[in-house]
Protein backbone atom coordinates (compact mmCIF):
# COMPACT_ATOMS: atom_id res chain seq x y z
CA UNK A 1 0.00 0.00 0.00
CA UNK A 2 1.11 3.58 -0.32
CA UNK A 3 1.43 4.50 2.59
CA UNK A 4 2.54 8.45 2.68
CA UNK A 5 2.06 11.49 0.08
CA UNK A 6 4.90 13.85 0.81
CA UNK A 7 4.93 17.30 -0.34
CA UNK A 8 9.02 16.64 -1.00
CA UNK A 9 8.45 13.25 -1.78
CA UNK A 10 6.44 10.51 -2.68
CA UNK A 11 7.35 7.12 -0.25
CA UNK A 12 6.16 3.72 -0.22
CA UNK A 13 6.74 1.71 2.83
CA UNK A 14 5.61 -1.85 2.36
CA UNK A 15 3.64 -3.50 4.69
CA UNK A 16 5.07 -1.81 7.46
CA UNK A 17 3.29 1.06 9.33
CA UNK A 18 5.10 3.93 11.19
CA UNK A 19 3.55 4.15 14.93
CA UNK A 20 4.39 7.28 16.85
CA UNK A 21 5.46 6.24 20.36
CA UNK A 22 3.46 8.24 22.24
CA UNK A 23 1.00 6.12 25.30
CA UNK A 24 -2.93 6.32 25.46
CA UNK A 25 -4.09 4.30 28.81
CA UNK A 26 -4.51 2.25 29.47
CA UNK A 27 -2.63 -0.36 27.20
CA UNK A 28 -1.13 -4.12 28.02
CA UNK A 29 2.57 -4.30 29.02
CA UNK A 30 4.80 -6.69 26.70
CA UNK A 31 7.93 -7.50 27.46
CA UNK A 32 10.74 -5.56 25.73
CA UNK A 33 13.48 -6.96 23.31
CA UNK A 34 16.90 -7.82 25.08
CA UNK A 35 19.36 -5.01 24.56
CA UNK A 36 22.16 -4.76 21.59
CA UNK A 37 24.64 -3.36 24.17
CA UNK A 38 26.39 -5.29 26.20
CA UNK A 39 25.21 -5.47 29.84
CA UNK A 40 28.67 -5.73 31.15
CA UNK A 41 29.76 -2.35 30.26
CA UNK A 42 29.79 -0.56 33.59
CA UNK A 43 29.97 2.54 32.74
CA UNK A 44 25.70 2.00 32.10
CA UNK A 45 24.79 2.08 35.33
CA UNK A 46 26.78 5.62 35.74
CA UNK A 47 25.53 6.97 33.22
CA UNK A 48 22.02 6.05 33.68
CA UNK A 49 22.11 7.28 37.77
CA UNK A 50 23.28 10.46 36.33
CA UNK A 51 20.89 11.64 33.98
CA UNK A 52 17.75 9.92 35.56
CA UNK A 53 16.61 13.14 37.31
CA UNK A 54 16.67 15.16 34.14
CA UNK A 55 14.11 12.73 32.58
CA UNK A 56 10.63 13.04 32.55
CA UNK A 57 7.09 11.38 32.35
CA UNK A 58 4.96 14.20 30.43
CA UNK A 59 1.00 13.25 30.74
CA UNK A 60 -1.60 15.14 28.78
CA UNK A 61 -5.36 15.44 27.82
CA UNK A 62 -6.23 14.84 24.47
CA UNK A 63 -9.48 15.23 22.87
CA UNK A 64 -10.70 11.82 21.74
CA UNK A 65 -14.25 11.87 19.61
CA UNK A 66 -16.49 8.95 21.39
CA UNK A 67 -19.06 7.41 19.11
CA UNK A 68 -20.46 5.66 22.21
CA UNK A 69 -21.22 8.58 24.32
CA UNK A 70 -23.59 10.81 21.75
CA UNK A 71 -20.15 11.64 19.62
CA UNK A 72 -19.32 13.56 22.24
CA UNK A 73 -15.64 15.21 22.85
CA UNK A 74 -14.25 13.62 25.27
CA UNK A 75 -10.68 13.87 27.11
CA UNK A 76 -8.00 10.74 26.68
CA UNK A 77 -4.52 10.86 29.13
CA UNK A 78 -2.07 10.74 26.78
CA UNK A 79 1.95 9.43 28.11
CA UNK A 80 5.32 10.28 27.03
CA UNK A 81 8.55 10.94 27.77
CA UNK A 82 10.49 14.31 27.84
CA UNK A 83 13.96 15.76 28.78
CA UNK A 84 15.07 18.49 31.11
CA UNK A 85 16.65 21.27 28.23
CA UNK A 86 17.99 24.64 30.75
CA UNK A 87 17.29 25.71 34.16
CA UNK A 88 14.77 27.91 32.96
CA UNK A 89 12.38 24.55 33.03
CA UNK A 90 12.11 24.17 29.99
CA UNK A 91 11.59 20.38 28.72
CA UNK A 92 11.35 18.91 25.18
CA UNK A 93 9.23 16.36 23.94
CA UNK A 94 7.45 15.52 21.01
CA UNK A 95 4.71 17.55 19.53
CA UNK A 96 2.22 14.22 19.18
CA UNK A 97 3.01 13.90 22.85
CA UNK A 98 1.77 17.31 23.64
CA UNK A 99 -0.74 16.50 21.39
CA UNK A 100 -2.38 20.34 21.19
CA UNK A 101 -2.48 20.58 24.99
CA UNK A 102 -1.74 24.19 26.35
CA UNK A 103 -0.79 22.87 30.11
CA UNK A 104 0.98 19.12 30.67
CA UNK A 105 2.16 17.60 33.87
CA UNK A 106 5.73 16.81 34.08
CA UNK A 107 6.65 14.22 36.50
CA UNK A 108 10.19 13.51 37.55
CA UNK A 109 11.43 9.81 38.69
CA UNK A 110 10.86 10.70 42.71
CA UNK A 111 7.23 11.10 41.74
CA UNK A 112 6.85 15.01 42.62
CA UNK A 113 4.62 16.22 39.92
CA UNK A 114 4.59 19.77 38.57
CA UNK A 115 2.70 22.05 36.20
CA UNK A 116 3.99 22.91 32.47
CA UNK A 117 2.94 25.41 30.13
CA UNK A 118 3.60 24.49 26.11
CA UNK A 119 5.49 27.42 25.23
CA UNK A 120 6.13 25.73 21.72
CA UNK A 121 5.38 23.30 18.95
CA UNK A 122 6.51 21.86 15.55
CA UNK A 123 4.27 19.55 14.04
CA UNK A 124 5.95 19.34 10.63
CA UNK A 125 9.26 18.17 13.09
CA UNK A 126 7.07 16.53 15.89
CA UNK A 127 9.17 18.79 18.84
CA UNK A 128 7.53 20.48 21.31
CA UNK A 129 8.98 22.82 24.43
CA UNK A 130 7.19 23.15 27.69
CA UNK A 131 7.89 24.87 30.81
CA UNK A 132 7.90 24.01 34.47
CA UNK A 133 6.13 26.47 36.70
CA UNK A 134 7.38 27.48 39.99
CA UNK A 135 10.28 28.13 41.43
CA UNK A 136 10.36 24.88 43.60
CA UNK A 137 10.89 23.08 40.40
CA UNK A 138 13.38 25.34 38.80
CA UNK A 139 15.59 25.03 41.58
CA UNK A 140 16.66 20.76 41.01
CA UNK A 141 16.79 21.20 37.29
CA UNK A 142 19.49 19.27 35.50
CA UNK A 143 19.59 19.75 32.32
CA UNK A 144 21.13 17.36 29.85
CA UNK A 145 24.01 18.17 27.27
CA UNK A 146 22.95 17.69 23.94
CA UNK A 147 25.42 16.11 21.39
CA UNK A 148 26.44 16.59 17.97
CA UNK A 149 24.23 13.66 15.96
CA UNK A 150 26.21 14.27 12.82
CA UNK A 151 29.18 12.72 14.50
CA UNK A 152 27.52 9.51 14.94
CA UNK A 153 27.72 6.34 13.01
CA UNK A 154 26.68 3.18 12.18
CA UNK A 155 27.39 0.50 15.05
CA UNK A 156 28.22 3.43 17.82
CA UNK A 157 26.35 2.62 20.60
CA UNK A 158 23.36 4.51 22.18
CA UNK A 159 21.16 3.88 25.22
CA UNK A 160 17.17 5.19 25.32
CA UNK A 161 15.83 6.57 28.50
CA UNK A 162 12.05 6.86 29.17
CA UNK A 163 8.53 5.19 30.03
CA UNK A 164 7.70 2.68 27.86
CA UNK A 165 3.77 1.18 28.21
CA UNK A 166 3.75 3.32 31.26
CA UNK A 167 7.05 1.78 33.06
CA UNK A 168 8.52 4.74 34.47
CA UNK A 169 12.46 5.20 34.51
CA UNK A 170 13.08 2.45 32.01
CA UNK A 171 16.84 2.23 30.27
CA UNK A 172 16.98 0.08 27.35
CA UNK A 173 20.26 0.28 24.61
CA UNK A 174 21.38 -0.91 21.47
CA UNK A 175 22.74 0.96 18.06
CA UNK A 176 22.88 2.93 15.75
CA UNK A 177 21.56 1.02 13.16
CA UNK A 178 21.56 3.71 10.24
CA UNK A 179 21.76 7.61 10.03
CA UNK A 180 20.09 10.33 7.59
CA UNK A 181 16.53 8.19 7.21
CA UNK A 182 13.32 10.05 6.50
CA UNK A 183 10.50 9.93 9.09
CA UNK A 184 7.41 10.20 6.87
CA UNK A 185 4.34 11.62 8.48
CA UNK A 186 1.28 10.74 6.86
CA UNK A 187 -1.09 13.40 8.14
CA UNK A 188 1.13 16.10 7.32
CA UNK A 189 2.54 15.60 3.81
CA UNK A 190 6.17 16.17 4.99
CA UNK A 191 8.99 14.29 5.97
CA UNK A 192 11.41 14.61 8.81
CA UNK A 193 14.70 14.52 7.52
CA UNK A 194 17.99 13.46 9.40
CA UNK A 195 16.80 10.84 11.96
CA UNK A 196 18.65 8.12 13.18
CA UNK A 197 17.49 4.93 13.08
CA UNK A 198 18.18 2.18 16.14
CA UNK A 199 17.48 -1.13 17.18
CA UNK A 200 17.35 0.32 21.13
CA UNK A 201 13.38 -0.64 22.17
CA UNK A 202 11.78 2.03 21.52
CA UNK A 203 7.73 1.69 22.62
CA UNK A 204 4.75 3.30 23.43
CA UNK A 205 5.70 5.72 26.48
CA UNK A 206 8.93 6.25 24.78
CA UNK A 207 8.29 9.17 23.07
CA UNK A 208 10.00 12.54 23.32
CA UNK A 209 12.90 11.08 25.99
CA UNK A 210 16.82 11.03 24.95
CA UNK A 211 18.46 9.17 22.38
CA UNK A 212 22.02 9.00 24.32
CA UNK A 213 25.49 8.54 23.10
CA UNK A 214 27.20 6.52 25.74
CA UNK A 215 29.36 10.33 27.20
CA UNK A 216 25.50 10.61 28.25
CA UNK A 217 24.98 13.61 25.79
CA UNK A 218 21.29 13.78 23.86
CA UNK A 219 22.29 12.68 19.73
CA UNK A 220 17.95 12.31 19.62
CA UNK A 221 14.47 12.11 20.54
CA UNK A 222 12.87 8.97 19.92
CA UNK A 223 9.73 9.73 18.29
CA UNK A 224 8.86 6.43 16.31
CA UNK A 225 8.76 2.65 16.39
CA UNK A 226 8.34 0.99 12.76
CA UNK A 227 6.11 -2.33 13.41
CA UNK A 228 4.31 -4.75 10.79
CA UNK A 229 0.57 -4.31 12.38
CA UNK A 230 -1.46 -1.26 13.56
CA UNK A 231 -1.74 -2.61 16.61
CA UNK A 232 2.74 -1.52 17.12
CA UNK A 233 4.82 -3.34 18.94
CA UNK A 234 8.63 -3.01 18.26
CA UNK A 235 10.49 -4.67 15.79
CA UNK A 236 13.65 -3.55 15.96
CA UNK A 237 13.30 -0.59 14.10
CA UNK A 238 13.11 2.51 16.00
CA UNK A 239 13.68 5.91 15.10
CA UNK A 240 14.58 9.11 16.58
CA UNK A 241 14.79 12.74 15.79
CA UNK A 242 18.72 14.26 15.98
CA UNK A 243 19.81 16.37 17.56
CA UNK A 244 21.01 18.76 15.10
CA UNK A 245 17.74 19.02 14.28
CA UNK A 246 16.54 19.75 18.03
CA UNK A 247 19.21 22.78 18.12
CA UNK A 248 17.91 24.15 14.91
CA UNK A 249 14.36 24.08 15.90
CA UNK A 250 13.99 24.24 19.66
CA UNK A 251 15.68 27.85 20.21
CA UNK A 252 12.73 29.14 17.78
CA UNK A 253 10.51 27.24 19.48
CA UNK A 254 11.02 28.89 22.97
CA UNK A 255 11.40 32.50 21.61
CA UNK A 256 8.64 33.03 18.90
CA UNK A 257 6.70 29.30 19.70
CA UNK A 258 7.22 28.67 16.51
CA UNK A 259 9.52 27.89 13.63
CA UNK A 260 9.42 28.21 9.90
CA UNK A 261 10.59 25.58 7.38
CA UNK A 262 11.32 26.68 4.48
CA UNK A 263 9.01 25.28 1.58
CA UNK A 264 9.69 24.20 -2.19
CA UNK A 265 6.27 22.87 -3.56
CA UNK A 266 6.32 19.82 -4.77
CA UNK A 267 6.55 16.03 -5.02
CA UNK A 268 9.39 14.12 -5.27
CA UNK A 269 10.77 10.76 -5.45
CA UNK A 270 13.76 8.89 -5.94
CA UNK A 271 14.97 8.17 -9.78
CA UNK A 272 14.00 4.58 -10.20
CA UNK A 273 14.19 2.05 -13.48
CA UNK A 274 10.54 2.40 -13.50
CA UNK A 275 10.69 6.20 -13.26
CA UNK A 276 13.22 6.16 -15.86
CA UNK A 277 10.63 4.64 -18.50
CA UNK A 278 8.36 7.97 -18.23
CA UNK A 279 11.38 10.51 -18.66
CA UNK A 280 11.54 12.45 -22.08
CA UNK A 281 14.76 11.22 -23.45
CA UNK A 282 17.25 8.74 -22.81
CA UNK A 283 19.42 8.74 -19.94
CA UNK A 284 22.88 8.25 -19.27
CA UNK A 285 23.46 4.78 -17.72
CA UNK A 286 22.97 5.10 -13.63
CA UNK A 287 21.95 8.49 -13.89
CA UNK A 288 20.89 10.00 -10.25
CA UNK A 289 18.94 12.20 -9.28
CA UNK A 290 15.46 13.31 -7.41
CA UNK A 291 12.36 12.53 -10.07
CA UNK A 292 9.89 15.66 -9.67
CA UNK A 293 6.20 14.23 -9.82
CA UNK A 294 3.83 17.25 -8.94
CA UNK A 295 4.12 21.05 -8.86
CA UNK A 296 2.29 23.11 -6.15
CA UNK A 297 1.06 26.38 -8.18
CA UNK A 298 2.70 29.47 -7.60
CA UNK A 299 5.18 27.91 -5.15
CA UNK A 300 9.05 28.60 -5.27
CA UNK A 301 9.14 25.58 -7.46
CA UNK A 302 6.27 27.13 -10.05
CA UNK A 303 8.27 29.75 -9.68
CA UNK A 304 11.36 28.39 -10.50
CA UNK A 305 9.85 26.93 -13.73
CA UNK A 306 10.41 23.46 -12.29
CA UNK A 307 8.31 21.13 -14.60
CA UNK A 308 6.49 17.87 -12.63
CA UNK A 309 5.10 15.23 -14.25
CA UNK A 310 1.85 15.01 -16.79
CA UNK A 311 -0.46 12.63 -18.16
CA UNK A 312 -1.38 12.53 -21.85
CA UNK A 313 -5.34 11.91 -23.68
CA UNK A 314 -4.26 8.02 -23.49
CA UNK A 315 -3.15 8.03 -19.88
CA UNK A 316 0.19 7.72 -20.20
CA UNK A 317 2.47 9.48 -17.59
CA UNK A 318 5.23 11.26 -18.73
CA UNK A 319 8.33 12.43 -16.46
CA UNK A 320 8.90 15.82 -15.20
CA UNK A 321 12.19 17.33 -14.20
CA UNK A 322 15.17 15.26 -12.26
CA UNK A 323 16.91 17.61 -9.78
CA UNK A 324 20.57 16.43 -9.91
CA UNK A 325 21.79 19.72 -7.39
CA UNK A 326 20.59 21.92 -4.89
CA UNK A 327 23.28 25.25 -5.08
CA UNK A 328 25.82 22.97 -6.47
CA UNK A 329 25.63 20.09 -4.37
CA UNK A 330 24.55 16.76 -6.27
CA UNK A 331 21.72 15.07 -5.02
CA UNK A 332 20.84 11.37 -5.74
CA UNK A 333 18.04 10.80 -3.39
CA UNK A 334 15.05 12.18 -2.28
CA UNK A 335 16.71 12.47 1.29
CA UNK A 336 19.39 14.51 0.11
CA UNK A 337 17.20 17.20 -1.43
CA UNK A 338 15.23 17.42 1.88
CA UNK A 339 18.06 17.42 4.11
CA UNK A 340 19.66 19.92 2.56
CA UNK A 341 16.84 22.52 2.36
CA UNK A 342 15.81 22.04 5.75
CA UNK A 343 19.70 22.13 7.30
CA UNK A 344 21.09 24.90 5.00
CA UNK A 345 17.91 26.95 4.36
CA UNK A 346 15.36 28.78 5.93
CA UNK A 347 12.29 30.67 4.50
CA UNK A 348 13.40 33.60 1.86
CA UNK A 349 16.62 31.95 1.17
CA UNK A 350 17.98 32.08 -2.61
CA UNK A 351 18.48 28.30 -3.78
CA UNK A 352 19.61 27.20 -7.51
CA UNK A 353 18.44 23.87 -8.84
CA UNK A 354 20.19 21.80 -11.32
CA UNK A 355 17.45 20.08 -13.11
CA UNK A 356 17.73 17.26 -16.44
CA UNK A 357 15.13 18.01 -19.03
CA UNK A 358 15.04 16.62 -22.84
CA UNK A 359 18.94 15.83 -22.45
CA UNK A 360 20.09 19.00 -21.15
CA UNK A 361 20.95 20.52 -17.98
CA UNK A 362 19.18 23.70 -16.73
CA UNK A 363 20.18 26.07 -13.93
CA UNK A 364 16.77 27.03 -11.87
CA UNK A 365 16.76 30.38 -9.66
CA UNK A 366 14.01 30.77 -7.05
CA UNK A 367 13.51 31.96 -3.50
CA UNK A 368 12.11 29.28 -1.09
CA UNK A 369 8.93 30.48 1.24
CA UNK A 370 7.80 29.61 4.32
CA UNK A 371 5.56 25.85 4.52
CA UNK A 372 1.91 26.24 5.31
CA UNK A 373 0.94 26.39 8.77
CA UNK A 374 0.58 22.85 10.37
CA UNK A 375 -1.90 21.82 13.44
């Protein structure tokens, strides 16, 4: 099945489904998968009685429609995970774990309980910032380091900290399994670019708490499990957002409560053999390059006179433009395109693309714009 519509990209993920870790109650417990990492490190057991205080369980009301009761509105706790970010109280977490809320409880692993306002949110990169009221609170912050996630690589080690199903305090570790992965979202249109992929457990409950290298510095927020039925469960796929990603966004986030991606307009996919078949012309052999599909009118694409894709009187598709470079750069996969707008540019930024079109190779001038509003 096709299972998301990007507005960079077009991505089929079969049959998996893409469950965002975030915990409804109530909900069974299953067990968890035995770690990747080697329990006999013992450095884990440092590490993890040092940065335990500066995660948290963040529990919030979400409006769930109930076909039962009249169709009425009614309110759902939601559970997830967060991490202390300063000593001004402010803690990040997901944006699904926030889940539209305007006040969350933030609970820390000695049970006291305290208020937090959501001070910001990014749907279209699932973060969210909230802040701890009083001064009680403010006073026993400690707030994690966060890492460089560009440094890490396949096979380094990491370790997950949160409250999976509801099991408050839980460690689990593991690797990295894979680095620079899209994390479609389906509602949206967009994908996350940059995330890291793990085989740590990542669950229900687990969402919005540290991805850690094993220094104990944040490289992520796990966000999303990958499982083979609606129902979840982990397969040994998780995936988190990194944490260069959290630095660009979450400053923004706590001084405007927003941020503002910058926006192309339009569909995209990966150059494929079947692709190939629809272009105009014939390509060189193991040509690369980012297969446009669909034009948003009047976007910086439009603009750009990027050409998509169209479909004749008999039905036949034929192939639009195949980006090859974004300012020079060369980009051979859809990921590459997307990463590199959203980590080098920001809304009314200049961007050239290099685009292949009837056997030639154009030079495209536009100025990027800021995405639509989200939630």
């Amino acid at each position: 099945m096709l299972f998301a519509m990007h507005n960079y990209m077009v991505l089929t993920i079969l049959p998996i489904a893409v469950i965002l870790v975030a915990f409804t109650i109530p909900v069974s417990v299953v067990a968890q998968q035995s770690s990747s990492l080697s329990p006999q490190s013992p450095y884990l057991n440092t590490i993890f009685k040092q940065l335990e205080n500066s995660v948290v369980q963040v529990t919030s009301k979400i409006p769930v429609n109930d076909t039962i009761i009249n169709s009425q509105t009614q309110n759902a706790t939601a559970l997830g995970s967060g991490f202390i970010y300063d000593k001004q109280g402010h803690v990040i977490t997901n944006d699904h774990v926030v889940g539209g809320s305007k006040i969350v409880d933030i609970t820390f692993v000695d049970g006291n309980r305290y208020t937090a306002k959501v001070v910001g949110t990014d749907s279209y990169s699932d973060l969210a910032v909230v802040q701890i009221t009083g001064n009680a609170a403010t006073k026993r912050l400690k707030p994690l380091l966060i890492g460089n996630s560009s440094k890490m690589e396949v096979w380094d080690p990491v370790i997950a900290i949160g409250n999976p199903f509801g099991l408050s305090d839980t460690m689990t570790t593991g690797i990295v399994s894979q680095i620079g992965r899209l994390l479609p979202s389906s509602e949206l249109g967009f994908s996350i670019p940059d995330a890291i992929q793990t085989d740590a457990p990542i669950n229900p409950g687990n969402s919005g708490g540290p991805l850690l290298n094993v220094q104990g510095q944040v490289i992520g927020i796990n966000t999303a499990g990958i499982s083979d039925s609606a129902q979840g469960g982990f397969s040994g796929v998780g995936l988190a957002i990194s944490s260069t990603t959290i630095m660009r966004i979450v400053p923004a986030l706590i001084e405007k409560g927003y941020y503002a991606h910058p926006y192309i307009g339009l569909t995209s996919a990966t150059l494929t053999s079947d692709l190939v078949e629809t272009v105009n012309g014939s390509l060189p052999p193991n040509f690369k390059g980012v297969y446009v599909d669909s034009i948003k009118k009047s976007s910086p694409a439009d603009k750009a006179g990027i050409h998509g894709s169209t479909i004749d009187q008999y039905s036949t598709k034929h192939g639009g433009d195949i980006i090859t470079a974004v300012d020079g750069h060369a980009v051979n996969r859809s990921e590459d395109l997307i990463s590199y707008i959203d980590d080098h540019k920001s809304a009314g930024s200049s961007v050239t693309f290099t685009v292949y079109r009837n056997g030639h190779a154009l030079n495209l001038n536009t100025t990027l714009a800021a995405r639509p509003a989200g939630r």
